[in-house]
Protein backbone atom coordinates (compact mmCIF):
# COMPACT_ATOMS: atom_id res chain seq x y z
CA UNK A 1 -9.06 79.96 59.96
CA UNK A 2 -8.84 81.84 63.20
CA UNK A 3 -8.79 85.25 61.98
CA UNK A 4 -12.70 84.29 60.28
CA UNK A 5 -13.26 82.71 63.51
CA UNK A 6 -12.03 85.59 65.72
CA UNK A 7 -14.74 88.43 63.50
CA UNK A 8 -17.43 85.80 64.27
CA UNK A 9 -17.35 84.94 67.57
CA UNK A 10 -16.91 88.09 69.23
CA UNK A 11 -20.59 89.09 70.11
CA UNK A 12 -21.25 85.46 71.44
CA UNK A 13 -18.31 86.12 73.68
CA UNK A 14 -18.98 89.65 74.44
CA UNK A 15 -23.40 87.97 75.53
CA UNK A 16 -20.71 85.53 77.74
CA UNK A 17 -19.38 88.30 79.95
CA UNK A 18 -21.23 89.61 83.56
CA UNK A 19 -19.23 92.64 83.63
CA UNK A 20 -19.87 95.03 79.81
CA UNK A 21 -17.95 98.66 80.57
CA UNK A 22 -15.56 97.75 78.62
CA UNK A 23 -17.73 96.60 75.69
CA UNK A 24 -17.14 99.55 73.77
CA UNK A 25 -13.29 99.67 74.13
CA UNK A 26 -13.75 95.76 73.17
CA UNK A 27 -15.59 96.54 69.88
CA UNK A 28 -12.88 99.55 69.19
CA UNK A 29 -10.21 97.04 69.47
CA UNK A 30 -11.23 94.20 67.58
CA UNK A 31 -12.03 96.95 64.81
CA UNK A 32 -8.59 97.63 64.74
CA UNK A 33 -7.20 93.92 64.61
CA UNK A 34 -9.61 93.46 61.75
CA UNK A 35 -7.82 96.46 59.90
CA UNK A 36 -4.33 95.37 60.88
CA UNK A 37 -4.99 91.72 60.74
CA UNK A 38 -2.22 89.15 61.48
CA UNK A 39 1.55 90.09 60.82
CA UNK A 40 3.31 88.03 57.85
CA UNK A 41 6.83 87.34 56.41
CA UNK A 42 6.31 90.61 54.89
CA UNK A 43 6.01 92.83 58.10
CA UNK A 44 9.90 94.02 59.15
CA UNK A 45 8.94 92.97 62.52
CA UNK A 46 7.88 89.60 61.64
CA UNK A 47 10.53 88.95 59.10
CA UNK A 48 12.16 86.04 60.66
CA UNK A 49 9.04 84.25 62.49
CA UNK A 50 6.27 82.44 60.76
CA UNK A 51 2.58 82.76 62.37
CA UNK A 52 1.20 80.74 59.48
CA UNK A 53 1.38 77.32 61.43
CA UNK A 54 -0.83 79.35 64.59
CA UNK A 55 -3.49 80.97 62.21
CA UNK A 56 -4.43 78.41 59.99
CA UNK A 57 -5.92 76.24 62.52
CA UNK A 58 -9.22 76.90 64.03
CA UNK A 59 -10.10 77.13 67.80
CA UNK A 60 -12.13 76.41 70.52
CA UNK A 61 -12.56 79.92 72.18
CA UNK A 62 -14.73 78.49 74.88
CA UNK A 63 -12.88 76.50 77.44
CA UNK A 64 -14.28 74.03 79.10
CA UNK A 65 -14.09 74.47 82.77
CA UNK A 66 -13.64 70.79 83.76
CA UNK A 67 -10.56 69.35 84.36
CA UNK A 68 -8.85 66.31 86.12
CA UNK A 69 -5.51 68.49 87.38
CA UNK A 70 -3.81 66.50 90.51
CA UNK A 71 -2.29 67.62 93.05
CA UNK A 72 0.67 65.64 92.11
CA UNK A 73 0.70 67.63 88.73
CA UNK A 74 0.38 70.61 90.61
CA UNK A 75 3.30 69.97 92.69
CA UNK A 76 5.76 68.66 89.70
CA UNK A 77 5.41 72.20 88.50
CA UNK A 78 6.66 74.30 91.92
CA UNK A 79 10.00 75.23 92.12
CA UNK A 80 10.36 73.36 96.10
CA UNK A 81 8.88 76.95 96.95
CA UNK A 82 6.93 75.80 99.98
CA UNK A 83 6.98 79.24 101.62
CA UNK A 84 5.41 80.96 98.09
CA UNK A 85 2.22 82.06 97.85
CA UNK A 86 0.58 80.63 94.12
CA UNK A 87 -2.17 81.27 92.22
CA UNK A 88 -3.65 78.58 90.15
CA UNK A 89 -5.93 79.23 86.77
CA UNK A 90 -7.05 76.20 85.06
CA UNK A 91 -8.70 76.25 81.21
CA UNK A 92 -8.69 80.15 82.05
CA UNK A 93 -10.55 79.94 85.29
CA UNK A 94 -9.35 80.97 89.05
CA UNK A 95 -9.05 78.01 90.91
CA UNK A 96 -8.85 78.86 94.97
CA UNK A 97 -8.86 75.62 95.82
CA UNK A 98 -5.34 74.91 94.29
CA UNK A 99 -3.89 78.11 95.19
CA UNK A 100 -2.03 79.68 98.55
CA UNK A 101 -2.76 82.66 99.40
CA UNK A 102 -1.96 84.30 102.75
CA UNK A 103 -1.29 88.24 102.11
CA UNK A 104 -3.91 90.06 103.73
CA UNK A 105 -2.96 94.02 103.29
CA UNK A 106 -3.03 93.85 99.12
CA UNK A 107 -5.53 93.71 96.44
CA UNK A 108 -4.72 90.43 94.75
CA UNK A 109 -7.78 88.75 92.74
CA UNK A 110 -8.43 87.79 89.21
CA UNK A 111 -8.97 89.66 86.16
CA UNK A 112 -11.75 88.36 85.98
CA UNK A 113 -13.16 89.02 89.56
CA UNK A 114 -11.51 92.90 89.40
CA UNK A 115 -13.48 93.31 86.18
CA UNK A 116 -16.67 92.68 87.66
CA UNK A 117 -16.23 94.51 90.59
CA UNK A 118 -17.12 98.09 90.81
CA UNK A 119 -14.80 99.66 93.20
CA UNK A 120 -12.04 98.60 90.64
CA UNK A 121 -13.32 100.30 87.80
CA UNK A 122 -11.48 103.45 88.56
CA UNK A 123 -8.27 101.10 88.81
CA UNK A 124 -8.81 100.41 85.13
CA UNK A 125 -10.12 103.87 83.79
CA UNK A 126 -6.64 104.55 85.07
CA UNK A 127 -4.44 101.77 83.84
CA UNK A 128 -6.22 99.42 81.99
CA UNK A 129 -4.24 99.77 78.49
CA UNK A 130 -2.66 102.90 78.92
CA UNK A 131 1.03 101.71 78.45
CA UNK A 132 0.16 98.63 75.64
CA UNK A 133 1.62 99.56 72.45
CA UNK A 134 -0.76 101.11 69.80
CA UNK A 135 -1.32 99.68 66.35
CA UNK A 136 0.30 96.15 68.16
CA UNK A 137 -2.14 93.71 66.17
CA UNK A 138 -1.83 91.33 69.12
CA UNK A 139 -2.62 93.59 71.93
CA UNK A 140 -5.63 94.96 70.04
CA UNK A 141 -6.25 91.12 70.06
CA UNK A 142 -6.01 90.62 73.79
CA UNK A 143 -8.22 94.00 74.63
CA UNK A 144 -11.12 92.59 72.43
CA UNK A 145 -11.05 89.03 73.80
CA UNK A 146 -9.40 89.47 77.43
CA UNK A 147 -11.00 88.07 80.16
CA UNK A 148 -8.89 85.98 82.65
CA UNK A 149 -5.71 86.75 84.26
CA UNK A 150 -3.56 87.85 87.22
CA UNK A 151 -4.57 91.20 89.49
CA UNK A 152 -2.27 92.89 91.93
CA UNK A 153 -2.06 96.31 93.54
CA UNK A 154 0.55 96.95 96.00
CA UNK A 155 -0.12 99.86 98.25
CA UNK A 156 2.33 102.39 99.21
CA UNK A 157 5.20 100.82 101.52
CA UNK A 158 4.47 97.43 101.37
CA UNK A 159 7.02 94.74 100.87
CA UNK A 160 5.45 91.43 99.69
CA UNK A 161 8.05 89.23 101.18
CA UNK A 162 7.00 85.85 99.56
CA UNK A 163 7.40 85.26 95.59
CA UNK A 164 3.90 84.72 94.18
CA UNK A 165 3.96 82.32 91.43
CA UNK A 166 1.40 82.20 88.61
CA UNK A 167 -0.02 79.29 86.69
CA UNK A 168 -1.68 79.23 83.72
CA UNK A 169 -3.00 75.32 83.19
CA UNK A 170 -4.38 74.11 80.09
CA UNK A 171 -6.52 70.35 80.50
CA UNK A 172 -9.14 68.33 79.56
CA UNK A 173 -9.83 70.50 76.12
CA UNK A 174 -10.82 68.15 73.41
CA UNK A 175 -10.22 70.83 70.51
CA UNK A 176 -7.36 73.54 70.08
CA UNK A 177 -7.81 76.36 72.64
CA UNK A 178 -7.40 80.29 72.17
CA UNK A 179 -6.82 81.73 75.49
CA UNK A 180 -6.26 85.81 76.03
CA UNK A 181 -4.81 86.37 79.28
CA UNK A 182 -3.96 89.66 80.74
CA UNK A 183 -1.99 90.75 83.62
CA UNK A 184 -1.91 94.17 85.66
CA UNK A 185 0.70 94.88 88.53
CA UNK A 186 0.49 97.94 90.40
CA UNK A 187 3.81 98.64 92.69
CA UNK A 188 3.00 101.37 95.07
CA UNK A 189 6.22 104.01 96.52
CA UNK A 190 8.41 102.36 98.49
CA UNK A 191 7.04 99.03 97.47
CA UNK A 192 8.07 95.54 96.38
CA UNK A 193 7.07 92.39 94.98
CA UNK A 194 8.40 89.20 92.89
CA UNK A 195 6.24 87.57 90.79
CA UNK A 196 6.81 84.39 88.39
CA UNK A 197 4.63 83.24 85.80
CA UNK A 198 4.78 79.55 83.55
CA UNK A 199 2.10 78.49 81.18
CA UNK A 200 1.60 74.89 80.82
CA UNK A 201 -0.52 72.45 78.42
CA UNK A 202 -1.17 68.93 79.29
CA UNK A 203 -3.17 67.70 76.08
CA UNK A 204 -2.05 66.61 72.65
CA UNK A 205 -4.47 69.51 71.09
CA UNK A 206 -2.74 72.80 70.66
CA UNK A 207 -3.26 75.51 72.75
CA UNK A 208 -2.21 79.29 71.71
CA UNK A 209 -2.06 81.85 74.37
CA UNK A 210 -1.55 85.25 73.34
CA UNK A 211 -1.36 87.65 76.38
CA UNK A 212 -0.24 90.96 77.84
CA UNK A 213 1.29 92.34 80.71
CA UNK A 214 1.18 95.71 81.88
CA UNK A 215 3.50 96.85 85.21
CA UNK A 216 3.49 100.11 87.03
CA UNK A 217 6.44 100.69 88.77
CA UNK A 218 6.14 104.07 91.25
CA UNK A 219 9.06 106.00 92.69
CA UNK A 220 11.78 103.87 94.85
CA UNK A 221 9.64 100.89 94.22
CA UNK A 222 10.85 97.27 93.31
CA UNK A 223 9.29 95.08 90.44
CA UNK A 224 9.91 91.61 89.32
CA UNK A 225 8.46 89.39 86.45
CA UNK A 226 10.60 85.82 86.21
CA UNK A 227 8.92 83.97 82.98
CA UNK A 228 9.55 80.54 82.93
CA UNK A 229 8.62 78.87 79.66
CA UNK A 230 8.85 75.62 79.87
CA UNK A 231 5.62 74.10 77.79
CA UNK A 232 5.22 71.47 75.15
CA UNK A 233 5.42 71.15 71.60
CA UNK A 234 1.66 71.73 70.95
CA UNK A 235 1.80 75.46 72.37
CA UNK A 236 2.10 78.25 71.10
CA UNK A 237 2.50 81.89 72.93
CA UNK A 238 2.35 85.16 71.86
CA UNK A 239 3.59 87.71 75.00
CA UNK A 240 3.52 91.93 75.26
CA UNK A 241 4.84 92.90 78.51
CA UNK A 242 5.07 96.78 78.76
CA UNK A 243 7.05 98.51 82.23
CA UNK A 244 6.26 101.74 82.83
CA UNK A 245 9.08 102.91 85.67
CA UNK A 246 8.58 106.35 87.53
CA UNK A 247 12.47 107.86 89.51
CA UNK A 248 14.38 105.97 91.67
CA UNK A 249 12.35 102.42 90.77
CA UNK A 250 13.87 98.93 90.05
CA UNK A 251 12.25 96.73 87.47
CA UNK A 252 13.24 93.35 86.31
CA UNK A 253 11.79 91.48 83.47
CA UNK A 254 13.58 87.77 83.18
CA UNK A 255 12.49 85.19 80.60
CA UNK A 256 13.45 82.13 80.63
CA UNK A 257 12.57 80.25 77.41
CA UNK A 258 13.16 76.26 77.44
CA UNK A 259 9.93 74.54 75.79
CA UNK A 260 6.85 75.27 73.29
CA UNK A 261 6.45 75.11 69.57
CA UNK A 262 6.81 78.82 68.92
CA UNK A 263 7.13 81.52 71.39
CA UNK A 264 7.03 85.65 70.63
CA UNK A 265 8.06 87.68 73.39
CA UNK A 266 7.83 91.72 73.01
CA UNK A 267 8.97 93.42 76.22
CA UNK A 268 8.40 97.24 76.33
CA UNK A 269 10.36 99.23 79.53
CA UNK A 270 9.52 102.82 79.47
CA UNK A 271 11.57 105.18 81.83
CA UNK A 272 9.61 108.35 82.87
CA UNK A 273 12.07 109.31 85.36
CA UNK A 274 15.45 110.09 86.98
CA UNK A 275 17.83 107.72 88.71
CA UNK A 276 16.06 104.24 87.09
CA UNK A 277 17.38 100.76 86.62
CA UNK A 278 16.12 98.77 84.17
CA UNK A 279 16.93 94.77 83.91
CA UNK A 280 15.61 92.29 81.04
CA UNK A 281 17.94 89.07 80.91
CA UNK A 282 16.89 85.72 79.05
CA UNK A 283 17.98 81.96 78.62
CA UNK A 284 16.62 80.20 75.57
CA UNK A 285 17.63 76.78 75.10
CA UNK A 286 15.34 74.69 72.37
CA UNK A 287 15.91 72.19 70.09
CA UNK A 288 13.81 70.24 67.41
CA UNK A 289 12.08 72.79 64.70
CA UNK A 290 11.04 75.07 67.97
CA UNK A 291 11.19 78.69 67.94
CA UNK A 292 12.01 81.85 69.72
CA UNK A 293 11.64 85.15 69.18
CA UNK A 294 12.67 88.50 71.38
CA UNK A 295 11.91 91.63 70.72
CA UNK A 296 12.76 93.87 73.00
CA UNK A 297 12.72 97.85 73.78
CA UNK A 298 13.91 100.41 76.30
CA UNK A 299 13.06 104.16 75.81
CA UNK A 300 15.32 106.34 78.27
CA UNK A 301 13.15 109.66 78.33
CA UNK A 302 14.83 111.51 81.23
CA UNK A 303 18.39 111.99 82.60
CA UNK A 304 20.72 109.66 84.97
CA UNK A 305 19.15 105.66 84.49
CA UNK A 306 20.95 103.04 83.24
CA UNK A 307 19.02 99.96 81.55
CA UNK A 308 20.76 96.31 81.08
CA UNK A 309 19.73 93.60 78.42
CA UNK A 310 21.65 90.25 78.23
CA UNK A 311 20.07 87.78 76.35
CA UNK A 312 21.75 84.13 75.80
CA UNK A 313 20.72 81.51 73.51
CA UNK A 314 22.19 78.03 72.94
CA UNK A 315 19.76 76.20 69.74
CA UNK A 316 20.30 72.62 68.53
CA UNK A 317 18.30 70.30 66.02
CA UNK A 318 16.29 72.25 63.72
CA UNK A 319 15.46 75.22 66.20
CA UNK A 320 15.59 78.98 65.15
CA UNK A 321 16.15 81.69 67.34
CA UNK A 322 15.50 85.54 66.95
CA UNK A 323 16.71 88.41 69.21
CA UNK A 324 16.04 92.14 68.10
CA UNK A 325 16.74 94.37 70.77
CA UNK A 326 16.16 98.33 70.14
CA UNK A 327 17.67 101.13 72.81
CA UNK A 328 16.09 104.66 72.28
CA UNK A 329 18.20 107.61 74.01
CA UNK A 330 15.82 110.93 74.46
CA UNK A 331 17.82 114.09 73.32
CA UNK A 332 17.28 114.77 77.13
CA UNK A 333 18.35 111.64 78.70
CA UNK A 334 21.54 112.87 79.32
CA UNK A 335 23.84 110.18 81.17
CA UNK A 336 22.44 107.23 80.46
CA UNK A 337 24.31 104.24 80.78
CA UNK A 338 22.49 101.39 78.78
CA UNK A 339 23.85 98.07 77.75
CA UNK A 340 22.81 95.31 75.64
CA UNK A 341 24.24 91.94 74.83
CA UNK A 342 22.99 88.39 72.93
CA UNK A 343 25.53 85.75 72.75
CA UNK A 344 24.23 82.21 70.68
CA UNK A 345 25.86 79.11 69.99
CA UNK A 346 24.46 76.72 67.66
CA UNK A 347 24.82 73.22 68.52
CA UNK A 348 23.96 71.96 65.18
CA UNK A 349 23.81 72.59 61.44
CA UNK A 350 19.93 72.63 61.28
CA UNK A 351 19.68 75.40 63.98
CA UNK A 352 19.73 79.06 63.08
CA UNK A 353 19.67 82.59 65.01
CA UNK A 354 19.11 86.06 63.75
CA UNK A 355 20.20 89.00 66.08
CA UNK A 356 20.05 92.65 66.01
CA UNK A 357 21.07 94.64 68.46
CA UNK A 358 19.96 98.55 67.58
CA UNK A 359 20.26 101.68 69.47
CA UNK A 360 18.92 105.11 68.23
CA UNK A 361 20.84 107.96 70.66
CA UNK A 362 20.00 111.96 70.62
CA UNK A 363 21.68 112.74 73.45
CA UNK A 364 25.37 113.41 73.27
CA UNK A 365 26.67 112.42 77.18
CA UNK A 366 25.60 108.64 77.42
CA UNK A 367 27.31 105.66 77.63
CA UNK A 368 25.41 103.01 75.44
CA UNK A 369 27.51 99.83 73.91
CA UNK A 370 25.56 96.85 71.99
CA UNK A 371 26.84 93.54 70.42
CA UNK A 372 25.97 89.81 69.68
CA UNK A 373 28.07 87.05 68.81
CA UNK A 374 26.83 83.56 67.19
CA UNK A 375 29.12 80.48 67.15
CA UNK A 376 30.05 77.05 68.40
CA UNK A 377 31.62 76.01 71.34
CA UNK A 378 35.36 77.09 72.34
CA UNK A 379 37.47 73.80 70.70
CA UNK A 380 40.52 74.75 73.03
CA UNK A 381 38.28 74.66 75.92
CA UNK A 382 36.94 71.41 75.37
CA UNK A 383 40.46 69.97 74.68
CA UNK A 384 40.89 71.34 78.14
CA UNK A 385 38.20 69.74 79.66
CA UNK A 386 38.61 66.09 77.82
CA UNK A 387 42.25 65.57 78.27
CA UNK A 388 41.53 66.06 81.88
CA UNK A 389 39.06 62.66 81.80
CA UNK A 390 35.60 64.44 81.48
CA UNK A 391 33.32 62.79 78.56
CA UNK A 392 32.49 64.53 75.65
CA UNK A 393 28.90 65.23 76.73
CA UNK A 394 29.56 66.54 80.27
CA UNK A 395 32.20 68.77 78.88
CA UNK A 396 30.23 70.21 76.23
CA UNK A 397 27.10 70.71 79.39
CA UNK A 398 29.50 72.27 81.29
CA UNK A 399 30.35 75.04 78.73
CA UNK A 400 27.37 75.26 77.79
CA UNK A 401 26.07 75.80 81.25
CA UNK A 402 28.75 78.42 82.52
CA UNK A 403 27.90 80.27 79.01
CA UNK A 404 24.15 80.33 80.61
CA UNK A 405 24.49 81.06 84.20
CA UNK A 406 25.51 84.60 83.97
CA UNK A 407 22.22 85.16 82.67
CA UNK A 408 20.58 84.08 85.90
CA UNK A 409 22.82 86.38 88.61
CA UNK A 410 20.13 88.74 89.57
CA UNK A 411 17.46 86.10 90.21
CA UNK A 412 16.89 86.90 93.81
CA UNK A 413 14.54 83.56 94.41
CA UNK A 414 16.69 81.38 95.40
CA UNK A 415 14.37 78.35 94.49
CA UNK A 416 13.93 79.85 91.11
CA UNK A 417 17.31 80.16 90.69
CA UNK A 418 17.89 76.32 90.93
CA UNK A 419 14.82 75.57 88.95
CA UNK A 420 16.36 76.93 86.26
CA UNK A 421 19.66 75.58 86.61
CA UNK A 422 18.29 72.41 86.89
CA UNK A 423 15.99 72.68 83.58
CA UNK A 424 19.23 73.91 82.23
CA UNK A 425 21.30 70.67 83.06
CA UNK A 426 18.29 68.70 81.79
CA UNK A 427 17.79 70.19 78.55
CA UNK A 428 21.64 69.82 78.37
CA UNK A 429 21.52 66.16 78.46
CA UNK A 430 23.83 65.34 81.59
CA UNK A 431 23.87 65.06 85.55
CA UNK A 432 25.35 68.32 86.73
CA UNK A 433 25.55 68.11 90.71
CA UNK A 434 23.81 71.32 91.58
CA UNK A 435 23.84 72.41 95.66
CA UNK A 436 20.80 73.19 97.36
């Protein structure tokens, strides 16, 4: 049982580390997922996702570090983004020798690395789980057992100009694997960056990945985190992201869910300032008994920022989707415009979806709206489309795909942008001739 197995092997892990100013912290937390233990059936925000399957198997928490990753591999997984920088971990591990990267003027190193460097503990006295939800069983989690992950502090008025994209390889494990990643942007005034991040297994053992992502965004700064999960059906991820904006900042948080056996995604945006934009969109399209779950929360705290959620989902076989989004309105947010949508369509009888949409409002001059719809494809549409000599499949990708793609029209990447139309098309079932 990994909760037996998670009490037990924390001290061995804890001997494991170089770096041990956080060992306190790391003993706090994992006092606190022993109290709270893992959410059931029974927990309102669990109600409609099942962790049993996860926690009854046991784990190797111990990677090994050798792996037989190819370059060919490697490459399958870019998006044709020549010009990107990358970094590359493999079995939790940094590898430089499979990563690009050619920005000189930023701090950009593992969690790992920043952890046992000195001049960095001041960085994480300051930030290090300051915005991570409290009494979050998985986060406590993550603080007790993180140790590899992403790094990245943008100085004041830098623009990064390339996307950096982030790989998290799994290879060569003969057991089921328990990795804790954690990730920790740092956007500087006046700054910007893209970054995109896809988890991937290659073995027949399960891997579960439970991880968290904290992002600073400072005034007139720009922030963006494209997820793009596309893994197999023996993985299983648990994701917090938390977004803490200050005024005039821009912060994007797009998932894009097409593969794994279960996948939880909380995504926190907190606004603690004027004149903010907040975007989260998603694209989930499984099939099979796979499973999806967003959770998702905004909390407008000051006056004059607008937030936008837009979540699609299109399910088929046996898959179950979940989308509760919450919008909280301060009594002093005064003009906020927020918005929040999650369409669905269930392509068979087997698949399910359940949606809430909330918002909680205590200010009286906003302009908030919410709604979902679930259903099946538009009948009189496809009529449309067959009598006019397109098959049955291609018409039902088609709809399918233009009920998708508005989900996707603030990806600035370009090559990310295709990648996912692409995936889309595939997971669809048909050719769809997609420019370049």
């Amino acid at each position: 049982m990994l909760l037996d197995q998670i009490l037990e092997k924390h001290t061995s892990f804890l001997e494991s580390l170089k770096h041990r100013f956080l060992d306190d912290k790391r003993k706090a937390a994992l006092q606190k997922f022993a109290e709270l233990g893992f959410p059931t059936k029974k927990d309102e925000e669990y109600k409609y996702t099942n962790l049993a399957e996860i926690v009854k198997k046991d784990y190797n928490f111990f990677p090994t570090n050798e792996h037989h990753i190819t370059k060919e591999q490697i490459d399958a997984l870019h998006l044709g983004e020549e010009n990107f920088d990358y970094i590359v971990f493999v079995n939790g591990e940094l590898h430089k020798e499979l990563s690009k990267i050619s920005i000189a003027n930023i701090e950009m190193l593992s969690f790992n690395h920043a952890l046992n460097d000195e001049k960095h503990k001041a960085v994480f006295d300051k930030y290090f789980n300051t915005i991570a939800l409290e009494n979050n069983t998985f986060v406590d989690l993550n603080d007790a057992y993180c140790k590899f992950g992403f790094f990245l502090h943008v100085p004041k008025n830098t623009v990064i100009e390339k996307p950096i994209h982030v790989f998290y390889l799994s290879q060569n494990q003969q057991e089921n694997t328990f990795y804790n990643t954690r990730n920790l942007l740092i956007v500087e005034e006046n700054s910007k960056v893209e970054v995109i991040e896809s988890h991937h297994n290659f073995d027949e053992s399960f891997t579960f990945t439970n991880s968290v992502t904290e992002i600073f965004v400072y005034p007139n700064a720009k922030a963006d985190w494209h997820k793009l999960q596309n893994d197999s059906d023996s993985s299983y991820l648990i994701d917090n992201t938390y977004a803490k904006q200050k005024k005039d900042s821009l912060a994007t948080v797009n998932t894009f869910s097409f593969g794994g056996k279960l996948v939880r995604n909380n995504l926190d945006f907190i606004q603690n300032g004027s004149n903010i934009n907040s975007f989260m969109n998603g694209i989930t399209v499984i099939d099979k008994d796979q499973l999806v779950d967003h959770h998702t929360a905004v909390h407008h705290n000051q006056p004059h920022c607008e937030s936008y959620q837009n979540y699609k989902g299109i399910f088929g076989g046996k898959s179950h989707g979940v989308f509760n989004g919450k919008v909280f309105v301060d009594k002093i947010a005064q003009k906020t415009n927020a918005y929040q949508q999650n369409n669905n369509i269930l392509l068979s009888e087997g698949s399910s979806i359940d949606t809430k949409p909330q918002l909680e409002i205590f200010a009286d001059d906003v302009k908030c709206s919410h709604g979902c719809t679930v259903g099946q494809l538009d009948k009189d549409a496809m009529f449309y489309l067959r009598a006019r000599g397109i098959s049955k499949n291609e018409a039902q990708a088609l709809l399918l795909y233009a009920f998708a793609n508005d989900a996707m029209q603030n990806i600035d990447i370009e090559p990310l942008k295709l990648k996912i139309s692409k995936l889309l098309a595939e997971k669809l079932g048909v050719d769809l001739i997609i420019e370049e």
